[in-house]
N, C-alpha and C. Protein backbone atom coordinates (compact mmCIF):
# COMPACT_ATOMS: atom_id res chain seq x y z
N UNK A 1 -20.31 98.75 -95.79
CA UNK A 1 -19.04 98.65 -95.10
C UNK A 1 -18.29 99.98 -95.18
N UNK A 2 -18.65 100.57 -96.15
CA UNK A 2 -17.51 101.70 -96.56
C UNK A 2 -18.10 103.16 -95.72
N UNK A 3 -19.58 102.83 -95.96
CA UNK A 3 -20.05 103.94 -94.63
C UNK A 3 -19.47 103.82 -93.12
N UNK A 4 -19.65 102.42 -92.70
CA UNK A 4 -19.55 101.52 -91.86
C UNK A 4 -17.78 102.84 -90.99
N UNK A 5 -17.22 102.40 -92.43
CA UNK A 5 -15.65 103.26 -91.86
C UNK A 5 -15.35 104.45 -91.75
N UNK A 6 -16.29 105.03 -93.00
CA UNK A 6 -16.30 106.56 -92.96
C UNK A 6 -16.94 107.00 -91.48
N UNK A 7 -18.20 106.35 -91.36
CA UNK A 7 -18.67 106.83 -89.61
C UNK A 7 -17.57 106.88 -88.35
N UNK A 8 -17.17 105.45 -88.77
CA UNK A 8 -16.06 105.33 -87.72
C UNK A 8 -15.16 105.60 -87.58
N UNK A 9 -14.47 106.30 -88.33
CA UNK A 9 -13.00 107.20 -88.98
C UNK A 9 -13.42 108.86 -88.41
N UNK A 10 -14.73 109.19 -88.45
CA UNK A 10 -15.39 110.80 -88.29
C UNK A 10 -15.32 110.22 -86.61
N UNK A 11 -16.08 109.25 -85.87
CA UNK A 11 -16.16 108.95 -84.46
C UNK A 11 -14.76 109.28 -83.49
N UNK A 12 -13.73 108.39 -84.66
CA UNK A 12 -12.48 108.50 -83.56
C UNK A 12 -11.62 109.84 -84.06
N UNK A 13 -11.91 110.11 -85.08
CA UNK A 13 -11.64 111.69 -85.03
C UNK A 13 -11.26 113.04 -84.19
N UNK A 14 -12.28 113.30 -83.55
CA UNK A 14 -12.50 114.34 -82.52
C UNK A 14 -11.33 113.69 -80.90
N UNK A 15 -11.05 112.45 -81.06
CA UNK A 15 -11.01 112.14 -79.78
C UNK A 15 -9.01 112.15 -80.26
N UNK A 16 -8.50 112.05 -81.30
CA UNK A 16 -7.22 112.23 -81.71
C UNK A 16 -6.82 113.63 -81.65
N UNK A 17 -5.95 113.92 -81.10
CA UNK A 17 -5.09 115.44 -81.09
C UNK A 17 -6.56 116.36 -80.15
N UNK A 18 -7.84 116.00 -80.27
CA UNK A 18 -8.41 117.22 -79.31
C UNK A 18 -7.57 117.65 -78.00
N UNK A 19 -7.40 117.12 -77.32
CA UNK A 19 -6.86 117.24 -76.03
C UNK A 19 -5.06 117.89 -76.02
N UNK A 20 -5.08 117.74 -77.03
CA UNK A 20 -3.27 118.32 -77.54
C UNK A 20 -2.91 119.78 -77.77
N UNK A 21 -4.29 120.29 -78.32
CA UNK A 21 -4.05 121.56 -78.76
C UNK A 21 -4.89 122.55 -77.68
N UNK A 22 -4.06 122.68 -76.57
CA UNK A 22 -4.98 123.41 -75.39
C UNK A 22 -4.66 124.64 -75.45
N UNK A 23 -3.85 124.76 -76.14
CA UNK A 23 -3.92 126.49 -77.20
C UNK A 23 -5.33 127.24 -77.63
N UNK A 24 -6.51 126.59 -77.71
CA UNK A 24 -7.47 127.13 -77.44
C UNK A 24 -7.69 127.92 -75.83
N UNK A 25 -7.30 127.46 -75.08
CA UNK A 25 -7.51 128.25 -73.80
C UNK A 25 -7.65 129.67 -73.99
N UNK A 26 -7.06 130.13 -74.97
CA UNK A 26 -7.16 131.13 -75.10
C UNK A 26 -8.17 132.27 -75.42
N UNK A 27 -8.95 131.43 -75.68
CA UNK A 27 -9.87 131.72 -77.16
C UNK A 27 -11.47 131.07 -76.43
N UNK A 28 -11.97 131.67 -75.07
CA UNK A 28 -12.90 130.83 -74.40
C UNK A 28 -12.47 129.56 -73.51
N UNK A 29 -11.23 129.32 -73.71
CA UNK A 29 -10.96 128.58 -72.85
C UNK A 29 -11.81 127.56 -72.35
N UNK A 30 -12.43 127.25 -71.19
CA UNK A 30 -13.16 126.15 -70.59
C UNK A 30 -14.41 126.07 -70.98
N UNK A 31 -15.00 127.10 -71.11
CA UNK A 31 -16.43 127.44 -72.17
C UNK A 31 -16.29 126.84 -73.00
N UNK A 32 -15.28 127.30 -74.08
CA UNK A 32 -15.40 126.27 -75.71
C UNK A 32 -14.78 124.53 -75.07
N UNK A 33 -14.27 124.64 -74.80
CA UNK A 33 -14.21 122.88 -74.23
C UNK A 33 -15.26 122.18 -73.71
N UNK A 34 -16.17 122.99 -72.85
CA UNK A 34 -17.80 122.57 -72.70
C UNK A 34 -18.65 122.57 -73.68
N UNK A 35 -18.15 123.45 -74.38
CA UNK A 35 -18.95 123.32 -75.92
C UNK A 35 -19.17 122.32 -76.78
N UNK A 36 -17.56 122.27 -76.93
CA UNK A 36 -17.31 121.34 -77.80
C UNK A 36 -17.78 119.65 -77.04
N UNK A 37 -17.37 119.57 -76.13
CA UNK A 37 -17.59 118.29 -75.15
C UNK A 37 -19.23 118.16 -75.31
N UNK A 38 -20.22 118.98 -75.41
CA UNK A 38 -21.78 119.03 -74.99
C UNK A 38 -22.33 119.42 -76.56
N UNK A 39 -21.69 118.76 -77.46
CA UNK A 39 -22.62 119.12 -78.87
C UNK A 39 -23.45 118.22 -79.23
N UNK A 40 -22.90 116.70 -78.40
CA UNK A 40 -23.56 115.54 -79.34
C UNK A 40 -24.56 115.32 -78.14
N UNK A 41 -25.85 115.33 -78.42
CA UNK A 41 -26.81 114.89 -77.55
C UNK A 41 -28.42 114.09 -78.35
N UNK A 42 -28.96 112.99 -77.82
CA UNK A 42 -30.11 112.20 -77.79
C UNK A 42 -30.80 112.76 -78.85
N UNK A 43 -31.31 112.37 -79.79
CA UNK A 43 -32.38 112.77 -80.34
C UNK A 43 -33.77 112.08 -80.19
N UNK A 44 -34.29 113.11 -78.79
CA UNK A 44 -35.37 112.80 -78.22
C UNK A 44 -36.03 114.17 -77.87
N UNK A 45 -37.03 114.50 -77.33
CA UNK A 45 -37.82 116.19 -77.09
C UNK A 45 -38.04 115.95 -75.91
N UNK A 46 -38.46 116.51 -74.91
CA UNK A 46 -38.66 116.44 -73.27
C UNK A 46 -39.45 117.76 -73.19
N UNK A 47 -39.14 118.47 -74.10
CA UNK A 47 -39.53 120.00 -73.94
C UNK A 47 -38.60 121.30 -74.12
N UNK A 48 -39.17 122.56 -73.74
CA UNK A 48 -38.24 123.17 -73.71
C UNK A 48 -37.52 123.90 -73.00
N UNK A 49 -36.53 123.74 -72.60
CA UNK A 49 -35.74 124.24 -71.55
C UNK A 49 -34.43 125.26 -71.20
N UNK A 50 -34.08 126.29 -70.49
CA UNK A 50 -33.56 127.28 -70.09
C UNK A 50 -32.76 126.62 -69.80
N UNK A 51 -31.57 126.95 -69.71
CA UNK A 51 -30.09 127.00 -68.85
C UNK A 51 -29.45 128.63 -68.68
N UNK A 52 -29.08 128.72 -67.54
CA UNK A 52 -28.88 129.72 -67.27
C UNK A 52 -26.96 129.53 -66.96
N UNK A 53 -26.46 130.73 -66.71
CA UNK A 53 -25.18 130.88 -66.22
C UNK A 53 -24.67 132.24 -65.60
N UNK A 54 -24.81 132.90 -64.89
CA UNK A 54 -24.74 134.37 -64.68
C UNK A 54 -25.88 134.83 -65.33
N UNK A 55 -25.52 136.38 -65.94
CA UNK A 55 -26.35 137.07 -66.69
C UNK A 55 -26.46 136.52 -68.42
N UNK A 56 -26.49 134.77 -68.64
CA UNK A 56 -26.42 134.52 -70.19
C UNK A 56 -27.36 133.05 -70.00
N UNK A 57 -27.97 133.39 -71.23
CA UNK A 57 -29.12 132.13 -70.78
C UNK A 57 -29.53 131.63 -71.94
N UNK A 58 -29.58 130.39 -72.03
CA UNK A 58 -30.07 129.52 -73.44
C UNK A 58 -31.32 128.98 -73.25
N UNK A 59 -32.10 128.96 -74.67
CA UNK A 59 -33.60 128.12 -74.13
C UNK A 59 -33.30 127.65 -75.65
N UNK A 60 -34.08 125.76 -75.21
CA UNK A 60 -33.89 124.89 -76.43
C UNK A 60 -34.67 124.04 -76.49
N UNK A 61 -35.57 123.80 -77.22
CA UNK A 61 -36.20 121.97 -77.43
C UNK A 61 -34.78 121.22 -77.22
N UNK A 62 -35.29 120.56 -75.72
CA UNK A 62 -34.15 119.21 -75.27
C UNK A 62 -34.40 117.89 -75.14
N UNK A 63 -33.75 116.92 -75.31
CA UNK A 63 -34.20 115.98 -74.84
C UNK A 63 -32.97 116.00 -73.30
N UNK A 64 -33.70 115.68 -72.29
CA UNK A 64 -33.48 115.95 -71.01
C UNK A 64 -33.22 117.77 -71.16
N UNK A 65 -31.92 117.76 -70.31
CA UNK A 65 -31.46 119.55 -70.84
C UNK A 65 -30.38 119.66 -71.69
N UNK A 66 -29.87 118.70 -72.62
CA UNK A 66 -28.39 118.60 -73.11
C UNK A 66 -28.29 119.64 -74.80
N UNK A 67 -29.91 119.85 -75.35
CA UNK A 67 -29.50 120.87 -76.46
C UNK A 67 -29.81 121.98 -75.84
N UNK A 68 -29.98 123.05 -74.68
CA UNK A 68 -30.16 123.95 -73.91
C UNK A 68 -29.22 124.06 -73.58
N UNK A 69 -28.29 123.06 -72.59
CA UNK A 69 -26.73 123.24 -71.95
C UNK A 69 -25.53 123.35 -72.95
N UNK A 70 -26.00 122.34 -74.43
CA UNK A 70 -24.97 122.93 -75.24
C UNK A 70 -24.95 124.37 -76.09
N UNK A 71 -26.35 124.67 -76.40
CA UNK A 71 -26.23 126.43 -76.38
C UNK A 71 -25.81 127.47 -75.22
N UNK A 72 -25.82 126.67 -74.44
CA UNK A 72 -25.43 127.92 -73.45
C UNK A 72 -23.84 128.07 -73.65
N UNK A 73 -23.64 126.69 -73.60
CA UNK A 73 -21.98 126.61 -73.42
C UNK A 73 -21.58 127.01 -74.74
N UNK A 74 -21.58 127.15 -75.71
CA UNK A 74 -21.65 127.72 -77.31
C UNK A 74 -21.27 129.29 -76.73
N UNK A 75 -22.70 129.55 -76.70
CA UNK A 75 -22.90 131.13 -76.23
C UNK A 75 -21.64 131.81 -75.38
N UNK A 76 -21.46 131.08 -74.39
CA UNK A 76 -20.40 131.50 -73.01
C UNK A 76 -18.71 131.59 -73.71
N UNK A 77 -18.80 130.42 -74.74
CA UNK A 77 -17.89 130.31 -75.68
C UNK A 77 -17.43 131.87 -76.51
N UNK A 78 -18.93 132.48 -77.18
CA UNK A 78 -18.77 133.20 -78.16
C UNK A 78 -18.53 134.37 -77.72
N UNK A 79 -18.93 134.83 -76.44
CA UNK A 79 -18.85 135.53 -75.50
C UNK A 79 -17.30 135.35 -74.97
N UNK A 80 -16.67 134.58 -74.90
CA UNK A 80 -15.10 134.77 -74.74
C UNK A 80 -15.55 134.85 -73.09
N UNK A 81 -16.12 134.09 -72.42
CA UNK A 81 -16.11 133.61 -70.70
C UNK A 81 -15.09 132.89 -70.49
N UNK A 82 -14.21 133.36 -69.59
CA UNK A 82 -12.55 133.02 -69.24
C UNK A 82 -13.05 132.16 -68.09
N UNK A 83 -14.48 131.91 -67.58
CA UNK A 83 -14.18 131.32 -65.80
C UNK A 83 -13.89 129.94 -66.10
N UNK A 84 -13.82 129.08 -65.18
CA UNK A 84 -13.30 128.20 -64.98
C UNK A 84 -14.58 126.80 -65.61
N UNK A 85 -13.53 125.79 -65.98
CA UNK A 85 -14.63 124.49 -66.05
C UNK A 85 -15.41 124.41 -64.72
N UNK A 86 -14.89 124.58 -64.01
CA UNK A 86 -15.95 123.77 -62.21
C UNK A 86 -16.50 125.43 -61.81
N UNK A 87 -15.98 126.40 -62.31
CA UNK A 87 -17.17 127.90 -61.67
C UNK A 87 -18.40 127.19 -62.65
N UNK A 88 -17.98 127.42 -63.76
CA UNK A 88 -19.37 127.36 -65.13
C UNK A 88 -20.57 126.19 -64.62
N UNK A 89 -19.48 124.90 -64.29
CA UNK A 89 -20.37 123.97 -63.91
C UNK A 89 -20.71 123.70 -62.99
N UNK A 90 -20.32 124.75 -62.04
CA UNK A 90 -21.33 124.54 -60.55
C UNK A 90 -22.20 125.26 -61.19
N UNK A 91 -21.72 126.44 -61.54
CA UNK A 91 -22.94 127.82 -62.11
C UNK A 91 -24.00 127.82 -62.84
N UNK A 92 -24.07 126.73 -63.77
CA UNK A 92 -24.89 126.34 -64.66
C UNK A 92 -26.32 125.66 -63.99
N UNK A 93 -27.95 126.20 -64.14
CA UNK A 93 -28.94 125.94 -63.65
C UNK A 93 -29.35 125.78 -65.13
N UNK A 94 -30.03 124.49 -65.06
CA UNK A 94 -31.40 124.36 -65.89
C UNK A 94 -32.73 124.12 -65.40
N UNK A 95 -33.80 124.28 -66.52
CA UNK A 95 -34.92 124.40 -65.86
C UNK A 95 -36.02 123.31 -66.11
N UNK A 96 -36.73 122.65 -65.72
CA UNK A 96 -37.47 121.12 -66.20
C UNK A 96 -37.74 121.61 -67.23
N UNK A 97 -38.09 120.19 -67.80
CA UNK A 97 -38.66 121.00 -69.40
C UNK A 97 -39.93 121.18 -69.37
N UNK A 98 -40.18 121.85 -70.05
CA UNK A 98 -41.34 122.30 -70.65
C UNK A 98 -42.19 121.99 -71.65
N UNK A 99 -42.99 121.37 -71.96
CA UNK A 99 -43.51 121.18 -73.17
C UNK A 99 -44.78 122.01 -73.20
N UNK A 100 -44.52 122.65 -74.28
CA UNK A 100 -46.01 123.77 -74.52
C UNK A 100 -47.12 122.97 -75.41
N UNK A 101 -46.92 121.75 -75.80
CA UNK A 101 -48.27 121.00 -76.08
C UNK A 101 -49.36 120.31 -75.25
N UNK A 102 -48.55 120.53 -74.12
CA UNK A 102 -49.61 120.01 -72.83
C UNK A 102 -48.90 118.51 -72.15
């Protein structure tokens, strides 16, 4: 039970005050908000896969493309990319996955 709350106390966490402090804009702005929004993904493999964005490009064991798209968006983050949520996410190409075991 006591895990039970601790999980669920960490769950609703992120979703209290995130949206309040848009004082990050500053600081990566829509990048780190894609970031942060695209960390939690499937733990499943599909392969490995590229995401691209301009001249910055992530490659990741994904399940679908979601640990590839959240390095990219990390990256675009660390990189201090000012463009917009809807430039990034039209802009953003991934690539099927890949699996190099056949």
């Amino acid at each position: 039970m006591r895990t039970l709350l601790l999980a669920l106390g960490l769950f609703l966490t992120p979703a209290c005050g995130d949206r309040d402090d848009d004082d990050s804009a500053g600081e990566g702005g829509d990048a780190c908000d894609l970031a942060r929004e695209n960390q939690a993904c499937p733990e499943c493999y599909s392969g490995e896969v590229t995401c691209s964005y301009g001249d910055t490009d992530a490659t990741a064991g994904s399940c679908g493309d979601c640990q590839a798209r959240s390095a990219l968006y990390q990256q675009l983050c660390d990189d201090g990319i000012a463009d917009s949520r809807a430039d990034i996410e039209a802009g953003t190409t991934c690539s099927d996955p890949v699996n190099p075991e056949g």
